[in-house]
N, C-alpha and C. Protein backbone atom coordinates (compact mmCIF):
# COMPACT_ATOMS: atom_id res chain seq x y z
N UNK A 1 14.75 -21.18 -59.12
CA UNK A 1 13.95 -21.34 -57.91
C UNK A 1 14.81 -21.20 -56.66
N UNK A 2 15.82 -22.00 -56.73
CA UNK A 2 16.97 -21.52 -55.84
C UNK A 2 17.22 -20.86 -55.35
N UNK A 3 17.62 -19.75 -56.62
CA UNK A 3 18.02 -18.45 -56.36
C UNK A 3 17.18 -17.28 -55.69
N UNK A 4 15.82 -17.32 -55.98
CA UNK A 4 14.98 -16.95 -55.75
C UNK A 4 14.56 -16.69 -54.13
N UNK A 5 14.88 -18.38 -53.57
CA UNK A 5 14.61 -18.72 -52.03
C UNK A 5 15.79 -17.80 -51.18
N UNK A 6 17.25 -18.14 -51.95
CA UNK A 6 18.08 -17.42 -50.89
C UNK A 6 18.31 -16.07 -51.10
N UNK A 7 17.59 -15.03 -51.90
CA UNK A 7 16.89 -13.43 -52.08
C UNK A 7 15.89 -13.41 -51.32
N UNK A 8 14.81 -14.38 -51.20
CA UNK A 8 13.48 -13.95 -49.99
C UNK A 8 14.32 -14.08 -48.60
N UNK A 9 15.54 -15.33 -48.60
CA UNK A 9 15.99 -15.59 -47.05
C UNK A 9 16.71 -14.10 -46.38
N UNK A 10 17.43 -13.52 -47.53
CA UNK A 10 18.31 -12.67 -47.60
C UNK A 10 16.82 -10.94 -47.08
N UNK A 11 16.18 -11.10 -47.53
CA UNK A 11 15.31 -10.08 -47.06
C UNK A 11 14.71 -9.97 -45.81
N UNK A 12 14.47 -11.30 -45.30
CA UNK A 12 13.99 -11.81 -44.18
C UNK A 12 14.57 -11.62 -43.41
N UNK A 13 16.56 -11.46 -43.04
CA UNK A 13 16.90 -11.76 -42.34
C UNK A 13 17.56 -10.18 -42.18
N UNK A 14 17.80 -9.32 -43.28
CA UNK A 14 17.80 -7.92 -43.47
C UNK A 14 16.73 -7.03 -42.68
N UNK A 15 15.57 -7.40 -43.01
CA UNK A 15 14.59 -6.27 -42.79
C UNK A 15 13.15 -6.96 -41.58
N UNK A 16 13.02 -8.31 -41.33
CA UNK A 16 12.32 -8.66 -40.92
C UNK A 16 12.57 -9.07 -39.83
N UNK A 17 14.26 -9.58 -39.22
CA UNK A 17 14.41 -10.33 -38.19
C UNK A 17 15.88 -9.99 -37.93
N UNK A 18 15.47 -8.79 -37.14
CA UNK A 18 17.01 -7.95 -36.86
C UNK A 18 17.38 -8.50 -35.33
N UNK A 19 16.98 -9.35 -34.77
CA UNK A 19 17.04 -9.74 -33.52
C UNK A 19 18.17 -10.91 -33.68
N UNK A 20 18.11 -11.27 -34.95
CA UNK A 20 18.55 -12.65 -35.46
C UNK A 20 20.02 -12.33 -36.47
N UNK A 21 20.62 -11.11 -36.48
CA UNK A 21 21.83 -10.72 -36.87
C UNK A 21 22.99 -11.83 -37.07
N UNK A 22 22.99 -12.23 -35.70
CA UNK A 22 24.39 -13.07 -35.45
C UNK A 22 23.79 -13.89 -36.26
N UNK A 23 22.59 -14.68 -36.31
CA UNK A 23 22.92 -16.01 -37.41
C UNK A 23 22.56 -15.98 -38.78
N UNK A 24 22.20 -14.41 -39.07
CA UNK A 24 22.05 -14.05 -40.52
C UNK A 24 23.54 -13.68 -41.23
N UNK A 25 24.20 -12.83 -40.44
CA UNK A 25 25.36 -12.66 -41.14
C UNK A 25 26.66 -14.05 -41.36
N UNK A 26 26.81 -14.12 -42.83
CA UNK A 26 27.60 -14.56 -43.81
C UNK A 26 28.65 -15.14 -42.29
N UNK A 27 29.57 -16.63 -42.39
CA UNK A 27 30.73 -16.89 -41.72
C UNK A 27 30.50 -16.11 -40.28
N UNK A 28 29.61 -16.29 -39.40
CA UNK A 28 29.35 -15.55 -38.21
C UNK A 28 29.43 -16.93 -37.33
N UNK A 29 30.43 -17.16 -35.96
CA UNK A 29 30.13 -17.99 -35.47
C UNK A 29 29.11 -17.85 -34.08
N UNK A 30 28.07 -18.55 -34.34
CA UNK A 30 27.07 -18.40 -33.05
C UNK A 30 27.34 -18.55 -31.90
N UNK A 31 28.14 -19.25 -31.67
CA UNK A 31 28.29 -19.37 -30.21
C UNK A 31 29.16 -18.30 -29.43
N UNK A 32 29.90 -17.39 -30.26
CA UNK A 32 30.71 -16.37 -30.12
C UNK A 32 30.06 -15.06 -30.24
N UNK A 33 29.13 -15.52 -30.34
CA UNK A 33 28.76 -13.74 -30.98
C UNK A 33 27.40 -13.99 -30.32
N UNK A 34 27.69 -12.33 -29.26
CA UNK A 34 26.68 -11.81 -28.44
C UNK A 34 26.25 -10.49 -28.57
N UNK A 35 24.58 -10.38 -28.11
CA UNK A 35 23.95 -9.31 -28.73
C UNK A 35 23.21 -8.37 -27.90
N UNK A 36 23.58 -7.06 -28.42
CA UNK A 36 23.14 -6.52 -26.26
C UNK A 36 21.69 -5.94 -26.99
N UNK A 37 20.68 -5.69 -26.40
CA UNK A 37 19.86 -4.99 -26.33
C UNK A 37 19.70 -3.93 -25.28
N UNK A 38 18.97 -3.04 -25.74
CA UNK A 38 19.06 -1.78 -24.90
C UNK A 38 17.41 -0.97 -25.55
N UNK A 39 16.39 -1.83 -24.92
CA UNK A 39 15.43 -0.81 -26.05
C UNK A 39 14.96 -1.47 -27.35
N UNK A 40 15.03 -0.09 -28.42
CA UNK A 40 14.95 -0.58 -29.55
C UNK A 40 16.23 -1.19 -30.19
N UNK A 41 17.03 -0.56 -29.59
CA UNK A 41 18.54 -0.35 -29.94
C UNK A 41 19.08 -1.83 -30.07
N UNK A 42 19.48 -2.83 -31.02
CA UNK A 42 20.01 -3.85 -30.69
C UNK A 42 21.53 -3.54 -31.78
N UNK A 43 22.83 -4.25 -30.92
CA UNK A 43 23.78 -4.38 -32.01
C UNK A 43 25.01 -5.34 -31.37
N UNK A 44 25.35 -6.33 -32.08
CA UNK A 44 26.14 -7.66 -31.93
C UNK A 44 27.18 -7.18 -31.73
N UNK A 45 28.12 -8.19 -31.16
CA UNK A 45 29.58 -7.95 -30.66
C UNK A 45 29.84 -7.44 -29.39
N UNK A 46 28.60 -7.19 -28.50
CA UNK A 46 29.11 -6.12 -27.62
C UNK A 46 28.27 -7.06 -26.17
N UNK A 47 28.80 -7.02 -25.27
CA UNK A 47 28.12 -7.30 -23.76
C UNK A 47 27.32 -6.38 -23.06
N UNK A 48 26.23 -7.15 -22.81
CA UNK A 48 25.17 -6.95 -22.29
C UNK A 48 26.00 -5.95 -20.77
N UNK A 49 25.69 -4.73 -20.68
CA UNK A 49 26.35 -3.83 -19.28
C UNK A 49 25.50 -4.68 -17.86
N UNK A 50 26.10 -4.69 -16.75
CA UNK A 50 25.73 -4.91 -15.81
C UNK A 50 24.57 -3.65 -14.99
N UNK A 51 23.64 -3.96 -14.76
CA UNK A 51 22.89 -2.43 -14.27
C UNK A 51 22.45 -2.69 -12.63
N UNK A 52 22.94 -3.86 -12.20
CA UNK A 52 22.87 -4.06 -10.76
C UNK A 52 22.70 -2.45 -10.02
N UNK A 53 24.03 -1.54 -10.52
CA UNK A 53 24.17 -0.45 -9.79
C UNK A 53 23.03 0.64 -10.04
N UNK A 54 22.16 0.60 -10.62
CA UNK A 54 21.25 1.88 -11.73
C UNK A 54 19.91 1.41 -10.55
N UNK A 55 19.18 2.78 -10.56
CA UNK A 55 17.92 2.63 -9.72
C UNK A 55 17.17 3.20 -11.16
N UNK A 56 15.67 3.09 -10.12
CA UNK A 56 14.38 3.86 -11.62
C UNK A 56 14.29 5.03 -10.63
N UNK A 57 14.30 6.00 -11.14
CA UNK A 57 13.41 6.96 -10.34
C UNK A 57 12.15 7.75 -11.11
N UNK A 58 11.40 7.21 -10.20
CA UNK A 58 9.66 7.68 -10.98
C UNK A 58 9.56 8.98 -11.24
N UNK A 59 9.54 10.17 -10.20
CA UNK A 59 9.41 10.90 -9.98
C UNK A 59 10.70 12.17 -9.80
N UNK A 60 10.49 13.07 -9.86
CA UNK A 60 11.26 14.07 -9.65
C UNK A 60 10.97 14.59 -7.77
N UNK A 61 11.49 14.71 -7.09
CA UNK A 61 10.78 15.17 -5.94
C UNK A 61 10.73 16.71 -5.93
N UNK A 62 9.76 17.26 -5.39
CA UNK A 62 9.47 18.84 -5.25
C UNK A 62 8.99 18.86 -3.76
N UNK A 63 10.55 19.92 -3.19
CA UNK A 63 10.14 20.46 -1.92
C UNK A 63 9.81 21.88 -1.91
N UNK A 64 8.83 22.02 -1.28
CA UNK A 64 7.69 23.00 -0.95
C UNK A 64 8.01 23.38 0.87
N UNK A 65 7.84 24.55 1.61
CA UNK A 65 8.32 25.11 2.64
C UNK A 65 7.24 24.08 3.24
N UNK A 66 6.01 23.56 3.11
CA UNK A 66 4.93 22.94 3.73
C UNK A 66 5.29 21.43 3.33
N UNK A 67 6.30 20.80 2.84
CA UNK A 67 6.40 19.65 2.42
C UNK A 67 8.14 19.13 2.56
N UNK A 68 7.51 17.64 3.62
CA UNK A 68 9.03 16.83 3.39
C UNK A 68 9.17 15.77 2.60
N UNK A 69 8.07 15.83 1.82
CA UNK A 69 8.06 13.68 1.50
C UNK A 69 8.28 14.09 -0.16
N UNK A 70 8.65 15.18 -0.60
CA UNK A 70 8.77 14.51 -2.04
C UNK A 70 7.63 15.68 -2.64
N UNK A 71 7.25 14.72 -3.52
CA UNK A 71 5.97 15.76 -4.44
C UNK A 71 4.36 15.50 -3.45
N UNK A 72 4.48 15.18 -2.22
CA UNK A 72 3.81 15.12 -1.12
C UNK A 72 2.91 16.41 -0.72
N UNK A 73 2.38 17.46 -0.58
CA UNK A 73 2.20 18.90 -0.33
C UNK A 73 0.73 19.01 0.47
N UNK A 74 0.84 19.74 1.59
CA UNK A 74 0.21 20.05 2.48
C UNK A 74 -0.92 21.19 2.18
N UNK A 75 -2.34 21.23 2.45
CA UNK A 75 -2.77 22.30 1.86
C UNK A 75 -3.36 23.61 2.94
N UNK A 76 -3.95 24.27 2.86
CA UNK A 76 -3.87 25.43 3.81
C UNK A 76 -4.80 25.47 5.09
N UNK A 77 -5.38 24.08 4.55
CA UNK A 77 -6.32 23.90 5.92
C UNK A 77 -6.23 23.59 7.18
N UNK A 78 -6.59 22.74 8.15
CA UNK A 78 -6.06 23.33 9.57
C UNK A 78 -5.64 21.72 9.96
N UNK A 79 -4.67 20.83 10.82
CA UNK A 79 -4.72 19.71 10.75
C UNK A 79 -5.50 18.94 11.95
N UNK A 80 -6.36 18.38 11.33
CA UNK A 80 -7.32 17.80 12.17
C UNK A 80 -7.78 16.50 11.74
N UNK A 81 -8.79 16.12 12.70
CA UNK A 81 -8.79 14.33 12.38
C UNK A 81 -10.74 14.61 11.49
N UNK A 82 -10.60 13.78 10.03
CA UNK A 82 -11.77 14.21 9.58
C UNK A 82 -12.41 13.21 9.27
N UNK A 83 -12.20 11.68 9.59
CA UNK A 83 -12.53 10.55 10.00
C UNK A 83 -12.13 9.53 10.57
N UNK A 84 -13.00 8.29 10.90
CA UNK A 84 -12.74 7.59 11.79
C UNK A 84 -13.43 6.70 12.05
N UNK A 85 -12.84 5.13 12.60
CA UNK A 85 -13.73 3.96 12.63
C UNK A 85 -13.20 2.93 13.36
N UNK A 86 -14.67 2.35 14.06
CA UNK A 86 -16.02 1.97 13.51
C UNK A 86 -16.26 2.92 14.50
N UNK A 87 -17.67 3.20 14.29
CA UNK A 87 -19.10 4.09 15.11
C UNK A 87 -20.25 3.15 15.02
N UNK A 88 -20.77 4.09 16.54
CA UNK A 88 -21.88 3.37 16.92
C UNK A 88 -21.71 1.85 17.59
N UNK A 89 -22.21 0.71 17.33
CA UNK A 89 -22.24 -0.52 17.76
C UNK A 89 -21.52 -1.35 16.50
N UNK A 90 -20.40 -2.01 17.17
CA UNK A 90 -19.96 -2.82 16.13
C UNK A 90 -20.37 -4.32 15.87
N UNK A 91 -21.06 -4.78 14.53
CA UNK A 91 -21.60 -5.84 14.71
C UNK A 91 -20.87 -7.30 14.91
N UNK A 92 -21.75 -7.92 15.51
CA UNK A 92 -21.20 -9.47 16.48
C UNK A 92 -20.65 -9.97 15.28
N UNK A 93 -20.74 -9.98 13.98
CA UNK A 93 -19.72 -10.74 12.67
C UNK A 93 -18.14 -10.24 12.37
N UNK A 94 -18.06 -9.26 13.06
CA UNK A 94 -16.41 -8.27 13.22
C UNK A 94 -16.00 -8.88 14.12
N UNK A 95 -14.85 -9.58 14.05
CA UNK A 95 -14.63 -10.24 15.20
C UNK A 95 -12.94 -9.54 15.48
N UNK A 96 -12.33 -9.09 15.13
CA UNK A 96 -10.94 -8.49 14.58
C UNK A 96 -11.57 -6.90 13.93
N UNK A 97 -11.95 -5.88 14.77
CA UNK A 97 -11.55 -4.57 14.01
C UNK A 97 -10.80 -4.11 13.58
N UNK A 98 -10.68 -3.25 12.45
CA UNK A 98 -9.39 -2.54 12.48
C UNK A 98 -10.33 -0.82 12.74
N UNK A 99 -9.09 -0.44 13.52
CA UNK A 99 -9.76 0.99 13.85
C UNK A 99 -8.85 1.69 13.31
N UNK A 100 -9.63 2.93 12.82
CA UNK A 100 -8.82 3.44 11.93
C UNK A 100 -8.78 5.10 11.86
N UNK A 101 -8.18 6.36 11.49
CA UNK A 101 -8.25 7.61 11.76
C UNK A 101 -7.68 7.81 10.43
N UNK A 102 -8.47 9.05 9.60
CA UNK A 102 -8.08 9.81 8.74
C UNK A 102 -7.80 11.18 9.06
N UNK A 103 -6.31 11.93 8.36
CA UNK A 103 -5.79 13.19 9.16
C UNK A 103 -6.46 14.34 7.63
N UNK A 104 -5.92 15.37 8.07
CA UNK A 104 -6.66 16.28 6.73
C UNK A 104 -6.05 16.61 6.43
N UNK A 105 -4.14 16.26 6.56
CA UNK A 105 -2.89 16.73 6.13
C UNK A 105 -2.07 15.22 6.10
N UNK A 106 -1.06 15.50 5.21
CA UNK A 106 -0.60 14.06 5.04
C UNK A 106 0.54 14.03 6.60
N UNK A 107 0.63 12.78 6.73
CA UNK A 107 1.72 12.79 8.31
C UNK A 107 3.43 12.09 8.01
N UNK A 108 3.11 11.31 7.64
CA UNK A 108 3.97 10.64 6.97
C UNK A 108 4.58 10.23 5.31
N UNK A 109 5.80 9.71 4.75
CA UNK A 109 6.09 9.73 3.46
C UNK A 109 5.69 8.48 3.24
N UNK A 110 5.63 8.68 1.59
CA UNK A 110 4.83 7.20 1.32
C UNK A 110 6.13 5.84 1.51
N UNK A 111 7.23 6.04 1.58
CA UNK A 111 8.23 4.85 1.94
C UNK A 111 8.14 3.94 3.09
N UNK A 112 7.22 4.92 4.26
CA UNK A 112 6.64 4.58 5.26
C UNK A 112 5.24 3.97 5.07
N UNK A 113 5.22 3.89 4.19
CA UNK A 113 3.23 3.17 4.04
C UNK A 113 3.17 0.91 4.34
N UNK A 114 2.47 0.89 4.91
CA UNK A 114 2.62 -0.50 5.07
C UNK A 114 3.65 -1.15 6.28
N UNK A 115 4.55 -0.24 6.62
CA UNK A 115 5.35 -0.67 7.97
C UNK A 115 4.77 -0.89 8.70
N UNK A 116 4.75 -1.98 9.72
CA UNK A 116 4.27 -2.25 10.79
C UNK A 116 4.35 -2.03 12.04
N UNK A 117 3.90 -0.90 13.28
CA UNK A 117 4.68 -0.76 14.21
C UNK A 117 3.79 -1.36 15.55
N UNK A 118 4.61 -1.75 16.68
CA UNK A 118 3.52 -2.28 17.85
C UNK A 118 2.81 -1.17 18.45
N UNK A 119 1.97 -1.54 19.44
CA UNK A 119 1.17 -0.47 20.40
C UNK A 119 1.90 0.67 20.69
N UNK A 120 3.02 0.26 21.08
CA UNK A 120 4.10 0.87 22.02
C UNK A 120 4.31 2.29 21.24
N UNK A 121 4.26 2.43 20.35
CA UNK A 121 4.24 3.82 19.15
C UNK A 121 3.30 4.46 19.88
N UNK A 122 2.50 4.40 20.21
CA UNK A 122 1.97 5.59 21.03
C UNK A 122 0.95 6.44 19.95
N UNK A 123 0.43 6.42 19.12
CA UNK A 123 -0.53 6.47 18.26
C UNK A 123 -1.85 6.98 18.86
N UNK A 124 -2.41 6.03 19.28
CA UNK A 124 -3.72 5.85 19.98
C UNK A 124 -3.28 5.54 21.65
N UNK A 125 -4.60 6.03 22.42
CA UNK A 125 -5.10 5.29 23.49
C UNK A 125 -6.16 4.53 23.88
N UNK A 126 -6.05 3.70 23.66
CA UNK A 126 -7.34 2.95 23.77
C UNK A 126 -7.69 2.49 25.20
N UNK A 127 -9.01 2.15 25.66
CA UNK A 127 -9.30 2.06 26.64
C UNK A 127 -10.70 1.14 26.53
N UNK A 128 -10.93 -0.23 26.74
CA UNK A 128 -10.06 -0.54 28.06
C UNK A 128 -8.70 -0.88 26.61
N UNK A 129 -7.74 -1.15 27.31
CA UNK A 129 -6.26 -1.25 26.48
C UNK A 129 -6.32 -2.94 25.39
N UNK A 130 -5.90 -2.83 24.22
CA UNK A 130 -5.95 -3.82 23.36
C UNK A 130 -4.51 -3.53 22.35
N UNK A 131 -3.98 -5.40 22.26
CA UNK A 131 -2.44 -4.96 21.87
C UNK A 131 -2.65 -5.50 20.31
N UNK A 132 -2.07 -4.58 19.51
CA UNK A 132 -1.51 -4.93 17.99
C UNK A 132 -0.95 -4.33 17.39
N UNK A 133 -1.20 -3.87 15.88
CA UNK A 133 -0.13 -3.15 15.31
C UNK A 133 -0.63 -2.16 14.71
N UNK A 134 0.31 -1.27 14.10
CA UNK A 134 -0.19 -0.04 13.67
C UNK A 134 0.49 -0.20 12.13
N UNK A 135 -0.56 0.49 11.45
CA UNK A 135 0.27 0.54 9.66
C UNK A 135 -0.52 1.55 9.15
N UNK A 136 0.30 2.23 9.05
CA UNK A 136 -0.35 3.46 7.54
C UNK A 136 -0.31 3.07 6.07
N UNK A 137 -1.51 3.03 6.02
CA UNK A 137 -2.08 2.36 4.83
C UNK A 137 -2.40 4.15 3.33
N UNK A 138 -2.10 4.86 3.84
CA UNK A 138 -2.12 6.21 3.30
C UNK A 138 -1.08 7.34 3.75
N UNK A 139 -0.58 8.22 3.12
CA UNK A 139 0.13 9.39 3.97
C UNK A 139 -1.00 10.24 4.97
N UNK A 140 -1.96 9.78 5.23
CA UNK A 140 -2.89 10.52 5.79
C UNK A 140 -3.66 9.81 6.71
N UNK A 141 -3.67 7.94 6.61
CA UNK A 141 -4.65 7.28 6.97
C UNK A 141 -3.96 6.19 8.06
N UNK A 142 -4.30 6.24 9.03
CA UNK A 142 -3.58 5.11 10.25
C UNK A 142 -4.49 4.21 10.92
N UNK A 143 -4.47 2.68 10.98
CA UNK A 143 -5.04 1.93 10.95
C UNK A 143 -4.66 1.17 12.09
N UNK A 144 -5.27 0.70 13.32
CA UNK A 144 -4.78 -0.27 14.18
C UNK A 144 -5.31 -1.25 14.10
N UNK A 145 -4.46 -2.63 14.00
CA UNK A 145 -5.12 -4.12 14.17
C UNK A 145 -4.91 -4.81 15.40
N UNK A 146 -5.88 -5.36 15.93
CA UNK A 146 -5.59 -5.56 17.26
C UNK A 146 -5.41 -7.19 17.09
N UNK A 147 -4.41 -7.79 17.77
CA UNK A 147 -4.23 -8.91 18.26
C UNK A 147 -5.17 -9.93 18.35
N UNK A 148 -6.15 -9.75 19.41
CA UNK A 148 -7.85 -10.40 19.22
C UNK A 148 -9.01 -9.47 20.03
N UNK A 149 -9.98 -9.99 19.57
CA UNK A 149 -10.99 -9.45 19.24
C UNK A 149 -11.68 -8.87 21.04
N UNK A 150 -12.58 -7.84 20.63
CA UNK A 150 -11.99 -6.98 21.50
C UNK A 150 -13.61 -7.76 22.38
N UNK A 151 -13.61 -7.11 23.40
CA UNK A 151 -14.59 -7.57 25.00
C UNK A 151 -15.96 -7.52 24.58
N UNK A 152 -17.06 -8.42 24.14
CA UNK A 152 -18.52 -8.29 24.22
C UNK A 152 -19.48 -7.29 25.38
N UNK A 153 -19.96 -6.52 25.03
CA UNK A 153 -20.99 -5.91 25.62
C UNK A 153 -20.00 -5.03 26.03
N UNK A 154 -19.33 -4.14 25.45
CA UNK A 154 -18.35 -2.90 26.21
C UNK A 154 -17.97 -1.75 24.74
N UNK A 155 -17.88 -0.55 25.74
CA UNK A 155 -17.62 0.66 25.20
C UNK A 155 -16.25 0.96 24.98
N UNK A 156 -15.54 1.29 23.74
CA UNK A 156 -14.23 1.35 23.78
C UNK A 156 -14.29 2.89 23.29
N UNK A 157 -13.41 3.31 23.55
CA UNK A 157 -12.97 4.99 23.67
C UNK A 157 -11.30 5.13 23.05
N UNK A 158 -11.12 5.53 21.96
CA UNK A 158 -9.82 5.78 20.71
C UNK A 158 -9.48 7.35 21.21
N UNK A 159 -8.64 7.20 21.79
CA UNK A 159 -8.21 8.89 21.71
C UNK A 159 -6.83 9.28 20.94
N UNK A 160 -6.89 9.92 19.77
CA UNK A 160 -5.43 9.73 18.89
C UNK A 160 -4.48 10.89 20.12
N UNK A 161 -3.19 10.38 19.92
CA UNK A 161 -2.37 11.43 20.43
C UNK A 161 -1.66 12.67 20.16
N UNK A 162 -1.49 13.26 21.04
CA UNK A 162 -2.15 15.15 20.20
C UNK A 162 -0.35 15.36 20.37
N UNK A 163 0.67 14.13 19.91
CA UNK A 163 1.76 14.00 19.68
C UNK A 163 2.15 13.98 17.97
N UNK A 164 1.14 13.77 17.29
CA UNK A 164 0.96 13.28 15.97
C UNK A 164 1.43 14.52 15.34
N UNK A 165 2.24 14.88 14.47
CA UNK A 165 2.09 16.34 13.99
C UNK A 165 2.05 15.85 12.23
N UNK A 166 1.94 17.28 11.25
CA UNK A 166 1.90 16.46 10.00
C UNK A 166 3.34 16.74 9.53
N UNK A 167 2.95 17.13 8.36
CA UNK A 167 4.54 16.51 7.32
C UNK A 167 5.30 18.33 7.37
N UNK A 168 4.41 18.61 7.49
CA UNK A 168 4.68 20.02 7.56
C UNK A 168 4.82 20.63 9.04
N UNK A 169 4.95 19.88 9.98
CA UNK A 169 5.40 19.82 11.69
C UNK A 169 4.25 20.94 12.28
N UNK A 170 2.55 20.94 11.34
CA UNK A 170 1.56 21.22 12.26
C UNK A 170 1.29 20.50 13.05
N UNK A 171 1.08 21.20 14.71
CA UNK A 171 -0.15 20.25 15.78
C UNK A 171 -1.43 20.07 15.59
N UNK A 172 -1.57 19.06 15.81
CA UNK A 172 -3.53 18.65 15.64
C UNK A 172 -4.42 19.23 16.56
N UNK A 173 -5.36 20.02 15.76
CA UNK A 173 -6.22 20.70 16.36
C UNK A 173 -7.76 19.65 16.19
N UNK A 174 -8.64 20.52 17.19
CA UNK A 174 -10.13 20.08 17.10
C UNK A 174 -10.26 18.50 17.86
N UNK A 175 -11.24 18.16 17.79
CA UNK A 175 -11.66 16.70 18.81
C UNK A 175 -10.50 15.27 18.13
N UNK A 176 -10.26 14.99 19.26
CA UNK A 176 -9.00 14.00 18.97
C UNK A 176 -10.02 12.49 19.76
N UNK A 177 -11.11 12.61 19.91
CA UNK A 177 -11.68 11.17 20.85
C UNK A 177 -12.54 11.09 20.11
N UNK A 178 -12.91 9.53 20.10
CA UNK A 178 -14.23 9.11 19.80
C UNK A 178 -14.23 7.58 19.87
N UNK A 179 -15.39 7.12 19.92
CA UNK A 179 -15.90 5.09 20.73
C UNK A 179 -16.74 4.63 19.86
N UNK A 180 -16.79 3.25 19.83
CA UNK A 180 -17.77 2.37 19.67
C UNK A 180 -18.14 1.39 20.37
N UNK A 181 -19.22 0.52 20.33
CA UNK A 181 -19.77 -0.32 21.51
C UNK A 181 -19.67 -2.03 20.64
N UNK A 182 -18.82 -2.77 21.36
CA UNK A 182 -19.03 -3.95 20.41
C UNK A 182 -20.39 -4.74 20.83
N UNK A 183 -21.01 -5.33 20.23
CA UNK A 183 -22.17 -6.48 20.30
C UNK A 183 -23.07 -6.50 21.81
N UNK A 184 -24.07 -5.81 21.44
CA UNK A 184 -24.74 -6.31 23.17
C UNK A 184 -25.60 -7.61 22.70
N UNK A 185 -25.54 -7.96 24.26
CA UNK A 185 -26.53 -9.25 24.34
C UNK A 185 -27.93 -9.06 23.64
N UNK A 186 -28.80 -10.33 23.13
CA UNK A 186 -29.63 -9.80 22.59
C UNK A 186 -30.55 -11.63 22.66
N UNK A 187 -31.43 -11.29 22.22
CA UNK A 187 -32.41 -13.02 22.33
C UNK A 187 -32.11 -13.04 20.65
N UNK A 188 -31.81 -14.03 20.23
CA UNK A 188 -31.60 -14.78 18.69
C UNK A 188 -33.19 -15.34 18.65
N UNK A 189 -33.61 -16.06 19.59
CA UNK A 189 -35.12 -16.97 19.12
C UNK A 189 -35.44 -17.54 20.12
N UNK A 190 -36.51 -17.77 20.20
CA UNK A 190 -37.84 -18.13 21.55
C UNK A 190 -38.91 -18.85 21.15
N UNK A 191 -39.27 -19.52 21.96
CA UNK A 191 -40.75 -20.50 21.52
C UNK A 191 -41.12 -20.34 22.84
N UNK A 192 -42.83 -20.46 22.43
CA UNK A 192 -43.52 -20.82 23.48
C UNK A 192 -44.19 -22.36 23.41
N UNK A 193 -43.82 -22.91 22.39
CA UNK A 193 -44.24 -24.35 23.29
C UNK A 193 -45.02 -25.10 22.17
N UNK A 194 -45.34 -25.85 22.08
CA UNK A 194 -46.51 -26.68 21.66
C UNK A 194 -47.30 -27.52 22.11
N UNK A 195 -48.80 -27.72 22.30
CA UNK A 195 -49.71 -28.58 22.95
C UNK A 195 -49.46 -28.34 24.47
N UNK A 196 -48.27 -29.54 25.29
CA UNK A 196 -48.28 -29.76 26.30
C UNK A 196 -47.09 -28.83 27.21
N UNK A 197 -46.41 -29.03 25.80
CA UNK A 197 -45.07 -28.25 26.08
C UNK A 197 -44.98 -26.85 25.96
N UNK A 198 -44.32 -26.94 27.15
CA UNK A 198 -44.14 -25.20 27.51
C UNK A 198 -42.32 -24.94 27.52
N UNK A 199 -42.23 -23.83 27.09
CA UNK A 199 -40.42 -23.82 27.10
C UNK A 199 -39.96 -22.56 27.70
């Protein structure tokens, strides 16, 4: 029966639990004996390499005569602004817009996505003038958040700046303006009265 147990231990520790080397092998002292992994790849005696210095790189980059950002690529259409927001009247529950412009060519690399820059970038003109920040949330898509919330009962007017070029150093063609109106005044609720009372 004995014998038996330390042939199943002996298989177990062979073929089932190769992670566990150092304390399967015969006169092995554990506390001395270290085990690098790499993968599938495991084998004792050896130190784990330092990889502080090693990056990942995802991608391969591909530059194209129309492209600086990488595998980024510009397509043959013309660069212009092909959306944009808010329109029309913005409702009294928006209290913080974010206004925002989509290009039809990418402008920027994605390493740049999420940076935050102030007004002072020169992006937009807004009118009447409102201060916050700017972040490209896309290689294509630029977003302004304003500080606070912008003037009741007024027309604001976004004109992007025809400074913007894309990745491929086209100028922006076609309509660069467009507004929305935040919250006009309005009656919520009214009574006329009951019995004696008049209101």
């Amino acid at each position: 029966m004995k014998k038996a147990i330390r042939i199943i231990r002996r298989i177990v520790c062979l073929a089932v639990l190769p992670f566990f080397l150092g304390s399967c092998a015969p006169g092995t002292d554990r506390a001395s004996s270290v085990t690098a992994f790499s993968g599938a790849f495991v084998e004792t005696g050896r130190h784990v390499p330092d990889l502080a210095h090693l990056r990942i790189a995802y991608f391969e980059p591909v530059l194209t005569d129309h492209s600086h950002a990488g595998n980024i690529r510009e397509s043959d259409e013309p660069f212009v602004v092909v959306d944009f927001g808010p329109r029309d009247e913005l409702p009294a529950e928006i209290r913080y817009p974010s206004i925002y412009v989509v290009f039809s060519q990418p402008v920027v690399p994605l390493a740049r996505l999420g940076e935050p820059m102030r007004e002072d970038a020169g992006f937009f003109h807004i009118d009447p003038p409102l201060t916050g920040t700017y972040r490209w949330y896309g290689s294509r898509l630029l977003a302004f958040e304003p500080d606070q919330g912008p003037i009741p009962q007024h027309r604001y007017t976004i004109t992007v700046s025809d400074r913007i070029t894309s990745l491929g150093s086209r100028s922006l063609e076609g309509p660069r303006s467009f507004s929305f109106e935040t919250a006009r005044l309005s009656v919520l609720d009214w009574q006329l009265g009951t019995g004696e009372r008049w209101v």
